[in-house]
N, C-alpha and C. Protein backbone atom coordinates (compact mmCIF):
# COMPACT_ATOMS: atom_id res chain seq x y z
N UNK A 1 32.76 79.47 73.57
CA UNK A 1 33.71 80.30 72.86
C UNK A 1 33.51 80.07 71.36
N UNK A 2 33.86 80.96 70.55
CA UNK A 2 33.65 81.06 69.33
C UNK A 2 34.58 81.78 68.22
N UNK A 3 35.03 80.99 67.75
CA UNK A 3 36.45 81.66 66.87
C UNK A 3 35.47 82.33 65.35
N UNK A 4 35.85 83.08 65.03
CA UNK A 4 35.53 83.44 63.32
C UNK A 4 36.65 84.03 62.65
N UNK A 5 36.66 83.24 61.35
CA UNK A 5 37.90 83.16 60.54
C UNK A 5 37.63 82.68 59.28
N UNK A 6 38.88 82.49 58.82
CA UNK A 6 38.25 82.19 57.36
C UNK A 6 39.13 80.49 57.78
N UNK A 7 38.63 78.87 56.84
CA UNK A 7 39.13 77.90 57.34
C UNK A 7 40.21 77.56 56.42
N UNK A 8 40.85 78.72 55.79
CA UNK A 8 42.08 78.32 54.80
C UNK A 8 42.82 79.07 55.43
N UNK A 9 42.66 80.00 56.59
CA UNK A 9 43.90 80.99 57.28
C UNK A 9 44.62 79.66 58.62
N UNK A 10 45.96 80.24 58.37
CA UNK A 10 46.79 79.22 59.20
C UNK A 10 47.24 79.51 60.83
N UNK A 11 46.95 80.52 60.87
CA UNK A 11 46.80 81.77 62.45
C UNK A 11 45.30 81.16 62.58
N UNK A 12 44.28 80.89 61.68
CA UNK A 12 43.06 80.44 62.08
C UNK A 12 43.07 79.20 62.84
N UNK A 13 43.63 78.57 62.39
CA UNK A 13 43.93 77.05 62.09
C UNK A 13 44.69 76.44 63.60
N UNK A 14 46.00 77.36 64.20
CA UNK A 14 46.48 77.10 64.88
C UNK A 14 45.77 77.64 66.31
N UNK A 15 45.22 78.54 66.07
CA UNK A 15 44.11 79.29 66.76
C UNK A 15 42.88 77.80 67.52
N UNK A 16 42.56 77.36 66.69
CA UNK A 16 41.43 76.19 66.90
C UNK A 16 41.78 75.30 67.48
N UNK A 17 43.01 74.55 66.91
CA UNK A 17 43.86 74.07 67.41
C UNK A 17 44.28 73.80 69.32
N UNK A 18 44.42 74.96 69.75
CA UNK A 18 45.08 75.51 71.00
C UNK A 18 43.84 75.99 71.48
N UNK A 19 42.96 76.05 71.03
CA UNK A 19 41.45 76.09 72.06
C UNK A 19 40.17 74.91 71.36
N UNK A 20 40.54 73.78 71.66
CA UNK A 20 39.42 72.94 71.28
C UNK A 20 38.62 73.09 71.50
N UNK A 21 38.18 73.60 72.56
CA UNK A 21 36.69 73.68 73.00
C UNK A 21 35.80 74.95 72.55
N UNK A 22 36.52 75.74 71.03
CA UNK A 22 35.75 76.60 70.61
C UNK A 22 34.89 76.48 69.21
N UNK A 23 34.05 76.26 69.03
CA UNK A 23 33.42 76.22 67.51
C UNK A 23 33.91 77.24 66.99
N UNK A 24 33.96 76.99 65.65
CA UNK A 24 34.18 78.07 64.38
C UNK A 24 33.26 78.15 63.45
N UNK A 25 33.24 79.98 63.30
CA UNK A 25 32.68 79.86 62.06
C UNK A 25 33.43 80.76 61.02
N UNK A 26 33.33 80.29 59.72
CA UNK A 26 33.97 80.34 58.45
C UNK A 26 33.50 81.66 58.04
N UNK A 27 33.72 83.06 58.06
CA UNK A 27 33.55 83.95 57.98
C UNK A 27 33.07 84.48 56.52
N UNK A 28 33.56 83.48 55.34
CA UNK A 28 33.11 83.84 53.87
C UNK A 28 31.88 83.08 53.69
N UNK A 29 31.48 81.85 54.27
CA UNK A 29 30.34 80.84 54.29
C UNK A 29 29.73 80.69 55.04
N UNK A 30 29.81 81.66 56.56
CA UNK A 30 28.78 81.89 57.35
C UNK A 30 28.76 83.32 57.77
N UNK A 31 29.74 83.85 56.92
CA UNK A 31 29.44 85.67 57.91
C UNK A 31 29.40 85.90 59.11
N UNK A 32 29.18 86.69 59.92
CA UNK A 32 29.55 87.49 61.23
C UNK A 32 27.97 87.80 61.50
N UNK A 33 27.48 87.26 62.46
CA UNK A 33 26.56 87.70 62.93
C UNK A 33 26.07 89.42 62.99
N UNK A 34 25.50 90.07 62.84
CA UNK A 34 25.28 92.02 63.07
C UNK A 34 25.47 91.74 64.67
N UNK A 35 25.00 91.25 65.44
CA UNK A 35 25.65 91.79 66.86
C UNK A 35 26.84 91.81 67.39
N UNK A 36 27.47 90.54 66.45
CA UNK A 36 28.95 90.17 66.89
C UNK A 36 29.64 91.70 66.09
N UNK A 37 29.22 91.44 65.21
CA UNK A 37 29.90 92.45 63.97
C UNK A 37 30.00 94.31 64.83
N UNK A 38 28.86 93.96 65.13
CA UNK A 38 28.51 95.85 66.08
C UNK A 38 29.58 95.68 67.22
N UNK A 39 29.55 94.89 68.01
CA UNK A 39 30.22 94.57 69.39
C UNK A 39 31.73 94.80 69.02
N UNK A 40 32.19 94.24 67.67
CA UNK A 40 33.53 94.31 67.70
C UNK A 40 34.36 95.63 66.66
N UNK A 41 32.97 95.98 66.29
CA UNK A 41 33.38 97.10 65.77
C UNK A 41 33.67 98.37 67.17
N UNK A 42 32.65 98.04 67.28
CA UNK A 42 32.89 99.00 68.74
C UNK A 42 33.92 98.53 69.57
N UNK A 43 34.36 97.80 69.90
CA UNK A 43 35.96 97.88 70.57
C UNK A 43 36.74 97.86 70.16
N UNK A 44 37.05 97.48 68.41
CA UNK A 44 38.39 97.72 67.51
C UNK A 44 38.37 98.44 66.28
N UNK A 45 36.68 98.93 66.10
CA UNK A 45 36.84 100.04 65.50
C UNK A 45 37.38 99.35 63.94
N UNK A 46 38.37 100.49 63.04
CA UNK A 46 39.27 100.43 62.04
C UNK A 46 39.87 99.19 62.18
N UNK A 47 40.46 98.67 62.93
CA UNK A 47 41.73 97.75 63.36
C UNK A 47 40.95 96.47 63.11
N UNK A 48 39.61 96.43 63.04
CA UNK A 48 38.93 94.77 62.61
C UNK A 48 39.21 94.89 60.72
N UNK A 49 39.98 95.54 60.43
CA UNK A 49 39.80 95.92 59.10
C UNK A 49 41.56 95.07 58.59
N UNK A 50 41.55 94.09 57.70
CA UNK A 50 43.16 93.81 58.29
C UNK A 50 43.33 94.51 56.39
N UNK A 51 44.51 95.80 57.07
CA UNK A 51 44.82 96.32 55.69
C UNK A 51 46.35 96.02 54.90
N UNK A 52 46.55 94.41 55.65
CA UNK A 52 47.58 94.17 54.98
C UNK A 52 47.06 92.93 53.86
N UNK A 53 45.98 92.76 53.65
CA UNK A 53 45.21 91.27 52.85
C UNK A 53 45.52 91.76 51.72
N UNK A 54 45.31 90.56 50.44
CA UNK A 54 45.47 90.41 49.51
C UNK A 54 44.09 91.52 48.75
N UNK A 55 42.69 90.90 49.50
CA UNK A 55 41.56 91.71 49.07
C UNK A 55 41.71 93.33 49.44
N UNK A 56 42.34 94.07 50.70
CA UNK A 56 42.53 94.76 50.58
C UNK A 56 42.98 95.68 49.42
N UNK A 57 44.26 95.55 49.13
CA UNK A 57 45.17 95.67 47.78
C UNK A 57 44.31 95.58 46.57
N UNK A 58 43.31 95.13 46.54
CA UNK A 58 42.34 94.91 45.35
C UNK A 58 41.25 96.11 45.12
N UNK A 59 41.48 96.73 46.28
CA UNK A 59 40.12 97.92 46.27
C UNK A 59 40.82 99.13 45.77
N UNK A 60 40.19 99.80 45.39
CA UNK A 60 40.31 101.32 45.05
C UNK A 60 40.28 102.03 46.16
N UNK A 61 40.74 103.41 45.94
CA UNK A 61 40.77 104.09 47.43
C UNK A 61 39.22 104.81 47.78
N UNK A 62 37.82 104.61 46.99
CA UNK A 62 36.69 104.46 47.16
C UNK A 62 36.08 103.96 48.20
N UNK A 63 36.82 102.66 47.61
CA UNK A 63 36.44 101.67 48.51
C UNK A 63 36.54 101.48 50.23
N UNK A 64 38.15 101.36 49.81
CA UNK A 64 39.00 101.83 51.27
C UNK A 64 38.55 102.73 52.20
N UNK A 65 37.74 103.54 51.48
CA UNK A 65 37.30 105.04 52.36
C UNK A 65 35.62 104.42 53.32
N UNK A 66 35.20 103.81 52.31
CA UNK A 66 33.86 103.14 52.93
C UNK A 66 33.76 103.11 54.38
N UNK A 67 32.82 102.96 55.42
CA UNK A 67 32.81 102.68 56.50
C UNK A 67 33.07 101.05 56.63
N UNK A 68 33.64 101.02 57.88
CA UNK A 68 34.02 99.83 57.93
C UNK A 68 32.83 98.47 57.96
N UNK A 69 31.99 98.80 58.92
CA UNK A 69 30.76 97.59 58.37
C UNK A 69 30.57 97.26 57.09
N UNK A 70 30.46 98.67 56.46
CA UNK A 70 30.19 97.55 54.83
C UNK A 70 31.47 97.13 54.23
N UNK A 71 32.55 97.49 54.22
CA UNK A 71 33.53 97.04 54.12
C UNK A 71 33.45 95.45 54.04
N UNK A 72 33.25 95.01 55.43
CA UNK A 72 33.28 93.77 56.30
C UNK A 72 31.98 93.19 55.48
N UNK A 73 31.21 93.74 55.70
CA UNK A 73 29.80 92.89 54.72
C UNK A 73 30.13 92.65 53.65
N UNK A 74 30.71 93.47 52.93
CA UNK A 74 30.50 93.09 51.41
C UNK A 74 31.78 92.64 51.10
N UNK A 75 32.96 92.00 52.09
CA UNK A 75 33.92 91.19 51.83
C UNK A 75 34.75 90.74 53.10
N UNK A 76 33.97 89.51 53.01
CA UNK A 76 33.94 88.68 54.96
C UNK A 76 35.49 88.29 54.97
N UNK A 77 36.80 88.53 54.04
CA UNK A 77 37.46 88.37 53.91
C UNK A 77 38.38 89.12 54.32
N UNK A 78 38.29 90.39 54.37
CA UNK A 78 38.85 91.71 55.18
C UNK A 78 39.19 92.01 56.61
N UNK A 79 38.18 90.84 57.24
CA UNK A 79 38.19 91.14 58.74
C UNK A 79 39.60 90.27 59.24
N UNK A 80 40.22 90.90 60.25
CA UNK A 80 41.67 90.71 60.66
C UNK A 80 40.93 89.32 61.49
N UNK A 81 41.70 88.48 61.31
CA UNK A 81 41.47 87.12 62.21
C UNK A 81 42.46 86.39 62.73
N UNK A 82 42.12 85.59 63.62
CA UNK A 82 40.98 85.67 64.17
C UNK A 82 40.11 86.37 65.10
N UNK A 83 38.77 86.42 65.22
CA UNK A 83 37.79 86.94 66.14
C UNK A 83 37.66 86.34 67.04
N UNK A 84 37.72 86.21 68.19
CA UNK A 84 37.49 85.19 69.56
C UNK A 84 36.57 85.64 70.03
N UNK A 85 35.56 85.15 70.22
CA UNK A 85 33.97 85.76 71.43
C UNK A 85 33.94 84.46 72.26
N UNK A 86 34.92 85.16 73.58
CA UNK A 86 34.48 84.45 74.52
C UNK A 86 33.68 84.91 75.79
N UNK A 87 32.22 84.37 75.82
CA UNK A 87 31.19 85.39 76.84
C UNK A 87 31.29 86.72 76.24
N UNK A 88 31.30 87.86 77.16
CA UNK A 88 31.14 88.72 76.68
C UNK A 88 32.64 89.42 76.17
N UNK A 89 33.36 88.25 76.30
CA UNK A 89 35.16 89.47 76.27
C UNK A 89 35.03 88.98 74.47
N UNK A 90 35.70 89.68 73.65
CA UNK A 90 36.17 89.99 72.58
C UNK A 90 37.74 89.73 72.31
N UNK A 91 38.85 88.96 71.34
CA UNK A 91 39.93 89.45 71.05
C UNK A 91 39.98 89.04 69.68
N UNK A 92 40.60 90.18 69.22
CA UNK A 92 41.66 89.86 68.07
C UNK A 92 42.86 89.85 67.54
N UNK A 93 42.89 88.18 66.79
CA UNK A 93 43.96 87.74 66.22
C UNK A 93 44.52 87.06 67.33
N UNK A 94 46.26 86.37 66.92
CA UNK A 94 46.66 85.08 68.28
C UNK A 94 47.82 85.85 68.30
N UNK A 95 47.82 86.77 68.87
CA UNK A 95 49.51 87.41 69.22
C UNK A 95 49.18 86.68 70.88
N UNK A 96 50.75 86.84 71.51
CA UNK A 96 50.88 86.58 72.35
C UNK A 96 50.23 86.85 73.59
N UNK A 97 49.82 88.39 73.54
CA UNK A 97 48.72 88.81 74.57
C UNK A 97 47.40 87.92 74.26
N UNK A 98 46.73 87.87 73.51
CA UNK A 98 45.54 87.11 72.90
C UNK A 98 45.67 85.72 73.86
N UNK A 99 46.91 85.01 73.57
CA UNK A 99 47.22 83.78 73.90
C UNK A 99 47.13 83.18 75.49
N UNK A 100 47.80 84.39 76.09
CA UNK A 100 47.93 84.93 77.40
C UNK A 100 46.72 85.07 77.96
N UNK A 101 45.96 86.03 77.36
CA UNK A 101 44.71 85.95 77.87
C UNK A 101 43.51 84.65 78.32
N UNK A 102 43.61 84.17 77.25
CA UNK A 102 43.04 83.08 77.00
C UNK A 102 43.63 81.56 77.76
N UNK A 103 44.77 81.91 78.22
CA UNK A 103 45.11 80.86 79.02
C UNK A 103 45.82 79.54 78.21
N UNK A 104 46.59 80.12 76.97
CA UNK A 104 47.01 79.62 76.11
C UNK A 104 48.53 79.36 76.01
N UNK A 105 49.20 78.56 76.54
CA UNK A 105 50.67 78.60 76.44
C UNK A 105 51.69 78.40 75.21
């Protein structure tokens, strides 16, 4: 299993926490792999895009309009986290379904 996040987010943090047995990676200092990145674009689409961030708020509506991969490339900071890749299943963020899923009480 494999969390990606950023290691100053606290949903990251508690995330790692409650699944020890997942490595992390630091999403501004190691980036998102392109397959992970394709895979989860394709099942969340827009919604890997978290448009409530601080960096959000910082863009122009140029920007905003961009497709979402480069979005995500050119600011590893944007992506809603956390990312969970476990095998082939995908989730994002630790809401309660996430938690549930994962076998997380």
């Amino acid at each position: 299993m494999r969390l990606y996040g950023l290691k100053t987010c606290d949903t990251c943090r508690k995330a790692l926490k409650a699944l020890p047995e997942a490595s992390f990676a630091d999403v501004r200092a190691d980036g998102v792999p392109d397959d992970v990145l394709t895979a989860a674009l394709e099942q969340f689409g827009r919604a890997l895009v978290n448009t409530r961030s601080t960096t959000w708020r910082g863009l122009d509506e140029d920007q905003r309009a961009a497709d979402p991969r480069d979005l995500l490339k050119a600011h590893p900071s944007l992506m809603k986290r956390p990312l969970i890749v476990s095998g082939t299943d995908m989730y994002l963020g630790w809401g309660a379904d996430t938690q549930r899923a994962l076998g997380v009480s």
